[in-house]
Structures are given as C-alpha cells and as structure tokens.
N, C-alpha and C. Protein backbone atom coordinates (compact mmCIF):
# COMPACT_ATOMS: atom_id res chain seq x y z
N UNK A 1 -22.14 15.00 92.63
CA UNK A 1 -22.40 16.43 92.70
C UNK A 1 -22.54 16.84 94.18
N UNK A 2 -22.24 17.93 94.79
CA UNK A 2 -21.80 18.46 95.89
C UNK A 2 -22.76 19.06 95.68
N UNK A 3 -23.22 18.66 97.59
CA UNK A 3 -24.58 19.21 98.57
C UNK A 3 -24.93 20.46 98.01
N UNK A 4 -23.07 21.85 97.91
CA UNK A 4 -23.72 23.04 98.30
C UNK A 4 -23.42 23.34 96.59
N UNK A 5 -24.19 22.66 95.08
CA UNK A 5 -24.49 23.06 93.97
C UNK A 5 -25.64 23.80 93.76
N UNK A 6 -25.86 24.18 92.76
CA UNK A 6 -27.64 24.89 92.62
C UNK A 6 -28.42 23.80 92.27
N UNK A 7 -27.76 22.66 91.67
CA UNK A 7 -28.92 22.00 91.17
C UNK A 7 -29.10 20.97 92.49
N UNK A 8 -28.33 21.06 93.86
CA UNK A 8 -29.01 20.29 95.04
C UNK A 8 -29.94 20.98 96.21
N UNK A 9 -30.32 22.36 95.61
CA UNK A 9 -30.95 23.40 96.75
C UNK A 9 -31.95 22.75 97.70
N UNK A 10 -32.39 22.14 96.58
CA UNK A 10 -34.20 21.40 96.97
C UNK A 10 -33.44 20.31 98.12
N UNK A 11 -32.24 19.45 97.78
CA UNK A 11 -32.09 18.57 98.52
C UNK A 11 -31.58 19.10 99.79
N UNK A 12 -30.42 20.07 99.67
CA UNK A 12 -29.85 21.22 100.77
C UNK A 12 -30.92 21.53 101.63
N UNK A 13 -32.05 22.18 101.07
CA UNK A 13 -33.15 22.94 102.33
C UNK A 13 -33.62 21.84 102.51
N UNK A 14 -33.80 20.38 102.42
CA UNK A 14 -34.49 19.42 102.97
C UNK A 14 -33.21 18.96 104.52
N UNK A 15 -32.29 18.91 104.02
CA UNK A 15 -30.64 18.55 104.79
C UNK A 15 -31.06 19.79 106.19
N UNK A 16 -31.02 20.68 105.64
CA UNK A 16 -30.68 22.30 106.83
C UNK A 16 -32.27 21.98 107.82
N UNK A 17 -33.23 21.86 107.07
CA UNK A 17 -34.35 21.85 108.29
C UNK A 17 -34.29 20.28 108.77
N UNK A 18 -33.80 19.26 108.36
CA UNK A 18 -33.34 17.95 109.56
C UNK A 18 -31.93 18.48 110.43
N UNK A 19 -31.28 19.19 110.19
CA UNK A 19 -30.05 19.64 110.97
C UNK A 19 -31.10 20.73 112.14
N UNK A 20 -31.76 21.15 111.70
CA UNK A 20 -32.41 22.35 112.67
C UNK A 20 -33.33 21.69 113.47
N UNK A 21 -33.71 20.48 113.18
CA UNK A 21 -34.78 19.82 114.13
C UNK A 21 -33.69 19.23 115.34
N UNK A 22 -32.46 18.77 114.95
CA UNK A 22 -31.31 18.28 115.53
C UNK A 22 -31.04 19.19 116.74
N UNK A 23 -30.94 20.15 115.97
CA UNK A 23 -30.13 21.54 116.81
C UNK A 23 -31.34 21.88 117.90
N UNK A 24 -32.29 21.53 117.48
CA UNK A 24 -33.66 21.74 118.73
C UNK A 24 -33.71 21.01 120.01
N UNK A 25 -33.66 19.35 119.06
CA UNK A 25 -33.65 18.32 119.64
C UNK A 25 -32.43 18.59 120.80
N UNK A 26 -31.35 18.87 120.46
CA UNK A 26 -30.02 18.90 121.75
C UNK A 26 -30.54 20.36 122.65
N UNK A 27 -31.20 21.47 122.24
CA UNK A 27 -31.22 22.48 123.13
C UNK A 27 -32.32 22.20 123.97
N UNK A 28 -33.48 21.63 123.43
CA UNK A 28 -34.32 21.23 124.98
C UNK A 28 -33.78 20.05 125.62
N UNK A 29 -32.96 19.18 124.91
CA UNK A 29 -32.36 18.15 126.32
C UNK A 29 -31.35 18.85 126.99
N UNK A 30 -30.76 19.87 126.80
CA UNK A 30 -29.92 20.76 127.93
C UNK A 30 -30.71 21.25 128.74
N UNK A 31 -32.01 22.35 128.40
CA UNK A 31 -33.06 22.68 129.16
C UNK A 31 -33.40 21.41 130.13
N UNK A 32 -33.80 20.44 129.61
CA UNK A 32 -34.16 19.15 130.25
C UNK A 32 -33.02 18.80 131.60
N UNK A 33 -31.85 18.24 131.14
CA UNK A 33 -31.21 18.07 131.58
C UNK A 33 -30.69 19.14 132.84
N UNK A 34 -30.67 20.16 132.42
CA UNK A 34 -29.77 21.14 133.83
C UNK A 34 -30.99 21.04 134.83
N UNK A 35 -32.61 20.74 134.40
CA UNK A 35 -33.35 20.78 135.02
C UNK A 35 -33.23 19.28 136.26
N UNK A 36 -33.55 18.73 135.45
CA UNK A 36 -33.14 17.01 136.10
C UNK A 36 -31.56 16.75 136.74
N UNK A 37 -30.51 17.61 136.61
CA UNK A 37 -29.66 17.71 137.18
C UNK A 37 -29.76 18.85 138.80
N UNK A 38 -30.49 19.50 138.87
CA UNK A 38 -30.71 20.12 140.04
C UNK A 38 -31.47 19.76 140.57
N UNK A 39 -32.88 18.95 140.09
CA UNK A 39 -33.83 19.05 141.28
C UNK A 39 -33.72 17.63 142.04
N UNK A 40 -33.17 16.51 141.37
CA UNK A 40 -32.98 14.96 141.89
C UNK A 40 -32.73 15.60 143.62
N UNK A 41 -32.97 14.68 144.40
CA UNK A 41 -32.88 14.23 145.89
C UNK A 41 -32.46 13.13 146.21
N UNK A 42 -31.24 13.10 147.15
CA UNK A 42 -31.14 11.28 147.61
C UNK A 42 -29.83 10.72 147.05
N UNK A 43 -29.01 10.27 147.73
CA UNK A 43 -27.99 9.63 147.77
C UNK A 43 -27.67 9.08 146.46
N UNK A 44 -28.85 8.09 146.09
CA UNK A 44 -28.72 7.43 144.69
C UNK A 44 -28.71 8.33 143.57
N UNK A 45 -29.07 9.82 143.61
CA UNK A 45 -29.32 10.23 142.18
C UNK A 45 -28.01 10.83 141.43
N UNK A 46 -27.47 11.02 143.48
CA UNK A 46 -25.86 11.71 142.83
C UNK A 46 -25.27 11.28 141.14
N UNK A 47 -24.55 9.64 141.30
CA UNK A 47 -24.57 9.36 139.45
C UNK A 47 -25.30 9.83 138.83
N UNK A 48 -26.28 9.94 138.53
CA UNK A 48 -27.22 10.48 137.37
C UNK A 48 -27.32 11.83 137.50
N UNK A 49 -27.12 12.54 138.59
CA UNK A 49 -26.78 14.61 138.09
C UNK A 49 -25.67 14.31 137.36
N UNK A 50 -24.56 13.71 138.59
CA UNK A 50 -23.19 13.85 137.62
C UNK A 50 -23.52 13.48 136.35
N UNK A 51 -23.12 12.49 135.95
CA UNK A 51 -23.66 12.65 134.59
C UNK A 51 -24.19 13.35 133.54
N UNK A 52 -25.05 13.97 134.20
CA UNK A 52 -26.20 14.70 133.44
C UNK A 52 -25.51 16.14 133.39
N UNK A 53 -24.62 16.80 134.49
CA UNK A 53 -24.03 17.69 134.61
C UNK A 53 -23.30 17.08 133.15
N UNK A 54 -22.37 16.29 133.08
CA UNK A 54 -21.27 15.99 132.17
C UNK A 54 -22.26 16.20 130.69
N UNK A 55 -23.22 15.57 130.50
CA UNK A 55 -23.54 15.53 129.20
C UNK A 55 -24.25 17.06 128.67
N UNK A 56 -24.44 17.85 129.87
CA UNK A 56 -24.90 19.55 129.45
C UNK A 56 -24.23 20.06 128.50
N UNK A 57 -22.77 19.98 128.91
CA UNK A 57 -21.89 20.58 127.89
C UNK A 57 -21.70 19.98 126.71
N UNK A 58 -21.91 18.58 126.86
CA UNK A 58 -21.23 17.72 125.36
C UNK A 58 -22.77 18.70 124.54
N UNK A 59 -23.84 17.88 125.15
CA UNK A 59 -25.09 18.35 124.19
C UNK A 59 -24.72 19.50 123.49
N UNK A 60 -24.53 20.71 124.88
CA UNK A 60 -24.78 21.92 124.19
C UNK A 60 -23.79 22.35 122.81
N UNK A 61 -22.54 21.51 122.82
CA UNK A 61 -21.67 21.36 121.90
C UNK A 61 -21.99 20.71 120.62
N UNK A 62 -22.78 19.72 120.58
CA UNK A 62 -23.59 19.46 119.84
C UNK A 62 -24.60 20.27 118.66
N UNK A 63 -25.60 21.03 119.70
CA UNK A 63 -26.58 21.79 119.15
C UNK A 63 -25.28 23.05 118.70
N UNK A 64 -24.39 23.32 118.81
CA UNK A 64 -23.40 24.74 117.82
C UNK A 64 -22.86 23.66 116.64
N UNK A 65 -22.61 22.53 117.00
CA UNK A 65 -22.25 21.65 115.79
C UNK A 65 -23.37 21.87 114.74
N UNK A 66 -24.66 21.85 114.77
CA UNK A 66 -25.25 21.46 113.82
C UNK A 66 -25.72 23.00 113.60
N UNK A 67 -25.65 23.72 114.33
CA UNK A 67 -25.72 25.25 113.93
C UNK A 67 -24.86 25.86 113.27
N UNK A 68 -23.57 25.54 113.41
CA UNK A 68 -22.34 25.77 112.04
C UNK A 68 -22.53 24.99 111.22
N UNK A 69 -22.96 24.09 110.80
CA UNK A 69 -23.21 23.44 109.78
C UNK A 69 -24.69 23.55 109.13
N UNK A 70 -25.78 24.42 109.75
CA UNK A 70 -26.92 24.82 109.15
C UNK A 70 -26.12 25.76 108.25
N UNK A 71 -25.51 26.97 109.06
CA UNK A 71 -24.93 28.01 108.48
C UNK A 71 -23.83 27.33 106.83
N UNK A 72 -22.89 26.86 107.39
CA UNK A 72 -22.39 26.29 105.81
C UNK A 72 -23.02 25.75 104.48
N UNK A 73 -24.46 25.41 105.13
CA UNK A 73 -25.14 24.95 103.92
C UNK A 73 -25.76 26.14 103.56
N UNK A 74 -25.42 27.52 103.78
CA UNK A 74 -26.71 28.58 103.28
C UNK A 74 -27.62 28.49 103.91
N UNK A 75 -28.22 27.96 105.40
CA UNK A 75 -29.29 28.31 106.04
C UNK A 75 -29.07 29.19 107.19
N UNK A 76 -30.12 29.35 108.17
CA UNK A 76 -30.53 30.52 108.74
C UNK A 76 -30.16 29.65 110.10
N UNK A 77 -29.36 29.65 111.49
CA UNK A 77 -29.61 29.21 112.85
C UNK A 77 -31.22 29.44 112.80
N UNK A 78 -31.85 28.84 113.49
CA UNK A 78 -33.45 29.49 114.01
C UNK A 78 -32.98 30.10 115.33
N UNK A 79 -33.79 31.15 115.56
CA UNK A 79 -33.91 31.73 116.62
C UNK A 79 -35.32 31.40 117.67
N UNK A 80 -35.18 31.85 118.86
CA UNK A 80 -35.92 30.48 120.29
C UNK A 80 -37.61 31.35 120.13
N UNK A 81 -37.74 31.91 118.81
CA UNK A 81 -39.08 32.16 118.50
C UNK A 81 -39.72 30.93 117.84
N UNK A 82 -38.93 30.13 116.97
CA UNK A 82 -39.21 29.22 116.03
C UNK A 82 -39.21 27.59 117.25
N UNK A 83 -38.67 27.38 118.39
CA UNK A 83 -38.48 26.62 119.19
C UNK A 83 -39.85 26.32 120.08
N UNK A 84 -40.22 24.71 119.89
CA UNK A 84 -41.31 24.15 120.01
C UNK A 84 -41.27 22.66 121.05
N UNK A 85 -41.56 23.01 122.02
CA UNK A 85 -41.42 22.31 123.07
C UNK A 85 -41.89 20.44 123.08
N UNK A 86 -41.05 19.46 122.74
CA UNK A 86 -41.66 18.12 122.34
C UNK A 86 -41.19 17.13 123.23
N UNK A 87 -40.41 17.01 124.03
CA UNK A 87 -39.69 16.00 125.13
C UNK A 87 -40.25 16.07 126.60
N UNK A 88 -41.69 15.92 126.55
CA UNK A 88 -42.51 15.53 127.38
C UNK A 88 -42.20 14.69 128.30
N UNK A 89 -41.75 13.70 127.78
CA UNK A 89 -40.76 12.49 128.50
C UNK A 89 -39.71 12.90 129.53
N UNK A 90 -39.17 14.45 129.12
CA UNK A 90 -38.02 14.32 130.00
C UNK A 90 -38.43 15.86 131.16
N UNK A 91 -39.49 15.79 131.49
CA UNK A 91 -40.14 16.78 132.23
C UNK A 91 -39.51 16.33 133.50
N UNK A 92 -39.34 17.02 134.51
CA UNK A 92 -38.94 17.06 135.89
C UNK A 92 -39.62 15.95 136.56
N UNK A 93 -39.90 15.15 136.95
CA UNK A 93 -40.91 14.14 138.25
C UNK A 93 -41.29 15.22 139.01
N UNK A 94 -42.87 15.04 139.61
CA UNK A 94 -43.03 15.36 140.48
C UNK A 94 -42.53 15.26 141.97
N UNK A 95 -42.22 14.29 142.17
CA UNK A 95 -41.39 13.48 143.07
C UNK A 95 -39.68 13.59 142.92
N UNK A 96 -39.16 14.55 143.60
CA UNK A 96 -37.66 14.79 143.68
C UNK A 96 -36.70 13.57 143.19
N UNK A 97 -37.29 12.62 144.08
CA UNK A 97 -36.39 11.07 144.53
C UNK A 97 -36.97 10.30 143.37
N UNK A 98 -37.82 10.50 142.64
CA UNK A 98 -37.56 9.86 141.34
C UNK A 98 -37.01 9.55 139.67
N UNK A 99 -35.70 8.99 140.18
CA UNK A 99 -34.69 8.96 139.91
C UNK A 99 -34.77 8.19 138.14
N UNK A 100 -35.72 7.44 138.72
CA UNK A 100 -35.93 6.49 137.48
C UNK A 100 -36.90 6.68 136.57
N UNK A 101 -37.60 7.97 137.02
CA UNK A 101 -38.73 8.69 135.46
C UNK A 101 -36.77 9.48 135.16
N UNK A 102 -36.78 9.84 135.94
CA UNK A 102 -35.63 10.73 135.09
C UNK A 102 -34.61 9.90 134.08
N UNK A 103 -34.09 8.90 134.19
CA UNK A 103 -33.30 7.75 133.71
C UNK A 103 -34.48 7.57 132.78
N UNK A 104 -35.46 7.31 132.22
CA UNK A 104 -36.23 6.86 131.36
C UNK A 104 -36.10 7.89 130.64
N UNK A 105 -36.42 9.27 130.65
CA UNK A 105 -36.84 10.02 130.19
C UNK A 105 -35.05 10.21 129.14
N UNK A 106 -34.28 10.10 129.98
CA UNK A 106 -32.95 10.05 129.20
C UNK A 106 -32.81 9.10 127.79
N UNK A 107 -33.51 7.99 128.70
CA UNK A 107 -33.18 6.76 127.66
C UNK A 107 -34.08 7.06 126.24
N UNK A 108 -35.31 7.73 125.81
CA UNK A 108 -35.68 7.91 125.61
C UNK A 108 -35.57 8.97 124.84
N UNK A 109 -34.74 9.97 125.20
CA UNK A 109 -34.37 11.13 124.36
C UNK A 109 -33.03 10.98 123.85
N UNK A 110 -32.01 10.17 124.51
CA UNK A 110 -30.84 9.59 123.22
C UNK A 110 -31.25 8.47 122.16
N UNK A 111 -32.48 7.81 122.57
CA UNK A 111 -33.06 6.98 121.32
C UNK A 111 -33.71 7.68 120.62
N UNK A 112 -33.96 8.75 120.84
CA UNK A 112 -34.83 9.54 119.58
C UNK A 112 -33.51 10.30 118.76
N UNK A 113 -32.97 10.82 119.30
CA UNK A 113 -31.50 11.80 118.92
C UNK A 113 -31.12 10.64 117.88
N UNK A 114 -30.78 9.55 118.50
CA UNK A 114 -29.98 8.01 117.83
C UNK A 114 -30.41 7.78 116.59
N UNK A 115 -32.00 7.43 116.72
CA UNK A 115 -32.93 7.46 115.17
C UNK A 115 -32.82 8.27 114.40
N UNK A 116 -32.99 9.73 115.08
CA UNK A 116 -33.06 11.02 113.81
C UNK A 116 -31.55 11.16 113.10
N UNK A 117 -30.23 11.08 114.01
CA UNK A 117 -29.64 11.50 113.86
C UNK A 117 -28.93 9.77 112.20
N UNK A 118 -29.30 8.87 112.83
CA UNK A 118 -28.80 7.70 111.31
C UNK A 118 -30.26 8.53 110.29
N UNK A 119 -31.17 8.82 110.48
CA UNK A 119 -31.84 9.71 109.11
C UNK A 119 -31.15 10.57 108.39
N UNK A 120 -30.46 11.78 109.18
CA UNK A 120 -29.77 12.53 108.97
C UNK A 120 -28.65 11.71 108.15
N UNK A 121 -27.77 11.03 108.74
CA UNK A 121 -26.47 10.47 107.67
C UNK A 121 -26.98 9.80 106.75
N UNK A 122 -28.00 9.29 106.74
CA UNK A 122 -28.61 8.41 105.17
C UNK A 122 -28.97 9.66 104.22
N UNK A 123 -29.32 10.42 104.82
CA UNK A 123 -30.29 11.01 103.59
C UNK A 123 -28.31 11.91 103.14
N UNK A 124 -27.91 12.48 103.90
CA UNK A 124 -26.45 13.33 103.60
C UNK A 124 -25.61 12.43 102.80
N UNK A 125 -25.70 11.45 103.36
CA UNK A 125 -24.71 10.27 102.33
C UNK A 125 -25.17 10.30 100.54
N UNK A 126 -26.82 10.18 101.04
CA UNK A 126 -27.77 9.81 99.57
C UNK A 126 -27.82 10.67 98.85
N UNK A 127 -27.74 12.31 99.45
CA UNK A 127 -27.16 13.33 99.05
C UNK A 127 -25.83 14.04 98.55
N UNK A 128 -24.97 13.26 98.81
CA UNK A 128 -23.49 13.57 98.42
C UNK A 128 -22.72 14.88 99.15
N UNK A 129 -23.09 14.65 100.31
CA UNK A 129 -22.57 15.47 101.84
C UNK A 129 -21.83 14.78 102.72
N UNK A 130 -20.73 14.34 102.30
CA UNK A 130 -19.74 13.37 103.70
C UNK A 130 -19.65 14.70 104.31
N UNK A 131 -19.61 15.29 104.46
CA UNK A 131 -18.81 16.22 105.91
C UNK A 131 -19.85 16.40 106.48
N UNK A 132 -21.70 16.33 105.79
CA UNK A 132 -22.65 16.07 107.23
C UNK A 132 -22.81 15.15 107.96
N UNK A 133 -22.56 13.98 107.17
CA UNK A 133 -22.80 12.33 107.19
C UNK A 133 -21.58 12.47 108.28
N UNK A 134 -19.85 12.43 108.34
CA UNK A 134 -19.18 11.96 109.11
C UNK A 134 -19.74 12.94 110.40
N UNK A 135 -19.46 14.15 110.36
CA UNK A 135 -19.90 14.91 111.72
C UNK A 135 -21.04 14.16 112.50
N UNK A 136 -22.51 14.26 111.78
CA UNK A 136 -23.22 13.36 112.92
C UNK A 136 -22.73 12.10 113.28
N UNK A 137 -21.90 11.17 112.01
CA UNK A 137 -21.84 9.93 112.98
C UNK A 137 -21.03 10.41 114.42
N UNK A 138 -20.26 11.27 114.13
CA UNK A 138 -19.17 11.38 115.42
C UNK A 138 -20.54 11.89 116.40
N UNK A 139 -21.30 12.09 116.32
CA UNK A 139 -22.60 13.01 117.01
C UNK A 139 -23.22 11.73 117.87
N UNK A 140 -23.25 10.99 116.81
CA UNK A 140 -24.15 9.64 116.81
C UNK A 140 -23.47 8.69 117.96
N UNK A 141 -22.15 8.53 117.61
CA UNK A 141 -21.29 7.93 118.60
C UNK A 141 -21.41 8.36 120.11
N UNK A 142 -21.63 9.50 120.42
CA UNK A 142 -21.94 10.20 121.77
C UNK A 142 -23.12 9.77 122.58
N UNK A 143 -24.21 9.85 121.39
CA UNK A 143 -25.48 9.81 121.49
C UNK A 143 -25.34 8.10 121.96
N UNK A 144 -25.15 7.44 121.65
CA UNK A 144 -25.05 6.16 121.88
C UNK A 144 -24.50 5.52 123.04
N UNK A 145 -22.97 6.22 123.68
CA UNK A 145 -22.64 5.84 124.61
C UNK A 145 -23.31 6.71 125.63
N UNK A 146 -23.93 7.54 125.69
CA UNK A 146 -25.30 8.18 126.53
C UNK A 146 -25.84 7.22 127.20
N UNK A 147 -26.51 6.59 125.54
CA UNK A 147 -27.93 5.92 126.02
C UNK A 147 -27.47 4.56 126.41
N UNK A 148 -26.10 3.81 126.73
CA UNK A 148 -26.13 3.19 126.97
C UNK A 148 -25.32 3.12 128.32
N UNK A 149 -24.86 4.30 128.77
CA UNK A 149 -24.73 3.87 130.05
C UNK A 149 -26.16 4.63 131.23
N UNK A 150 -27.20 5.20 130.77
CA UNK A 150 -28.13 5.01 131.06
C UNK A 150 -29.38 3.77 131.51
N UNK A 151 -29.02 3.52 129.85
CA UNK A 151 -29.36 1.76 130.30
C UNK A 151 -28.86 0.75 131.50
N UNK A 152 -27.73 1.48 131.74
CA UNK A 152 -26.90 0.60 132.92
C UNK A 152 -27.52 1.21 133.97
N UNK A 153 -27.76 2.30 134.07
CA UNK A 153 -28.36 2.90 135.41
C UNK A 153 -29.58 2.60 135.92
N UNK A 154 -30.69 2.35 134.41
CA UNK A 154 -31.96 1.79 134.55
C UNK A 154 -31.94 0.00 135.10
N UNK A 155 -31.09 -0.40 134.73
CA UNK A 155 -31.07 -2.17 134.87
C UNK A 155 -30.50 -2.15 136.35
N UNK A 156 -29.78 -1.44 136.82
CA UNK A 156 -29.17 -1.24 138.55
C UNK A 156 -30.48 -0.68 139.67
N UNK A 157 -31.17 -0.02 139.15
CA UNK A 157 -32.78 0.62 139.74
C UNK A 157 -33.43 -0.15 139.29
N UNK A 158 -34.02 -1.26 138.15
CA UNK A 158 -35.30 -1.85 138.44
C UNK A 158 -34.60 -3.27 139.47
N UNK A 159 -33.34 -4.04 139.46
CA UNK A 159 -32.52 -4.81 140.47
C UNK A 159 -32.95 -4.47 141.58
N UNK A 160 -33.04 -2.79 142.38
CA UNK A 160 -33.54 -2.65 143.03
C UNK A 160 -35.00 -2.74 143.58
C-alpha cells in the first residue's frame, strides 16, 4: 500500500515531520557553513572554505529536495518561525585560525545528517515509499563523501 493512501496518514505525518527535521538539519549547516567559510584565516584553511564554499550549494539543494518532497506527501514546507537552532558544534571558533574546531564541527554534522538520514530510508522503505527511501539514499551518498573527505582533512591537522 502506497505512502500517499488514507489508510497511511498516521505513517505519512510521521515520514513529513522526519523530512522537515532533514530540511532544518541542511538549512542551519548552510547558515553554519557560509559562516565558517568566511571567517577562517591562514593559508591552511583555504581547502576547507573551498570546500565548504562547494558544499553551500549541494546542502542548500538538499534542504529544496526534502521540501518538494514534504510538499508531495501533503505537508506544509515550515516556515523560519518554526526553525530551532541545534548545531552548537558547528558555531564559528573564537579563534579565526582554528581550522580544526571547524573540521570537527563538519565531521560531526555529516554524521548526524548520515544517522538521521538511514532513519529516514528505514522507516520510508518500512513504509512503502521508494521514491523517499531512493532520494535520501542519493542524499545519503553526498552526506558521506562530505564526511569523509573531512575526515581526511582532520587526520592531515592532528599529523600536524
């Protein structure tokens, strides 16, 4: 039986508010990110703006992914009244030149994206939603090569 039946509503509005925590989750790591992409200092951080420049757009492409797909299931986008500030982790350093709270704070917010986002395809799968299930994996796939060439950036700075 298909996600968008009457008799899966209950399961649908459970699906649309994990897609909307998603869609949160990617708009404060853009906030995050354009932030940590301007203020870095220092020769070394250059890779990691770039980067971080590069992944602004994928994210923000992301968070409309799961916002057209709130919308297809019969839910509502939230609007930045309902938006609740939780990636503490990826706050600016006090310290310009620290390069490597910022690299943590990354690693850290594609492992959370990574976790929520295999919740999301289990429960859509368990639900009988492939077209939510394949979209995040393709989501998931991003999210992953993120966090792992981050990881490469973190293992090159503690070397140092």
């Amino acid at each position: 039986m298909s996600i968008l039946s009457d008799d899966k509503r209950a399961e649908r509005e459970q699906l649309i508010e994990l897609l909307a925590q998603a869609y949160w989750m990617e708009l404060e790591t853009v906030m995050s990110y354009i932030a940590n992409s301007i203020n870095p200092d220092g020769v070394r951080a250059r890779e990691v703006v770039d980067s971080l420049e590069q992944d602004i757009q994928e994210e923000l492409g992301h968070a409309q992914q799961f916002g057209r797909r709130i919308k297809e299931l019969y839910g509502t986008v939230p609007g930045s009244e309902e938006f609740n500030a939780v990636q503490s982790y990826l706050q600016p350093p006090s310290d310009n030149i620290d390069i490597e709270h910022v690299i943590k704070g990354v690693i850290e917010a594609e492992s959370g994206a990574i976790d929520h986002y295999n919740k999301i395809i289990e429960f859509a799968e368990e639900h009988g939603d492939p077209v939510t299930a394949d979209m995040v994996t393709t989501i998931l796939a991003d999210e992953e090569g993120h966090r792992r060439m981050f990881e490469g950036f973190l293992r090159e700075y503690e070397r140092d």
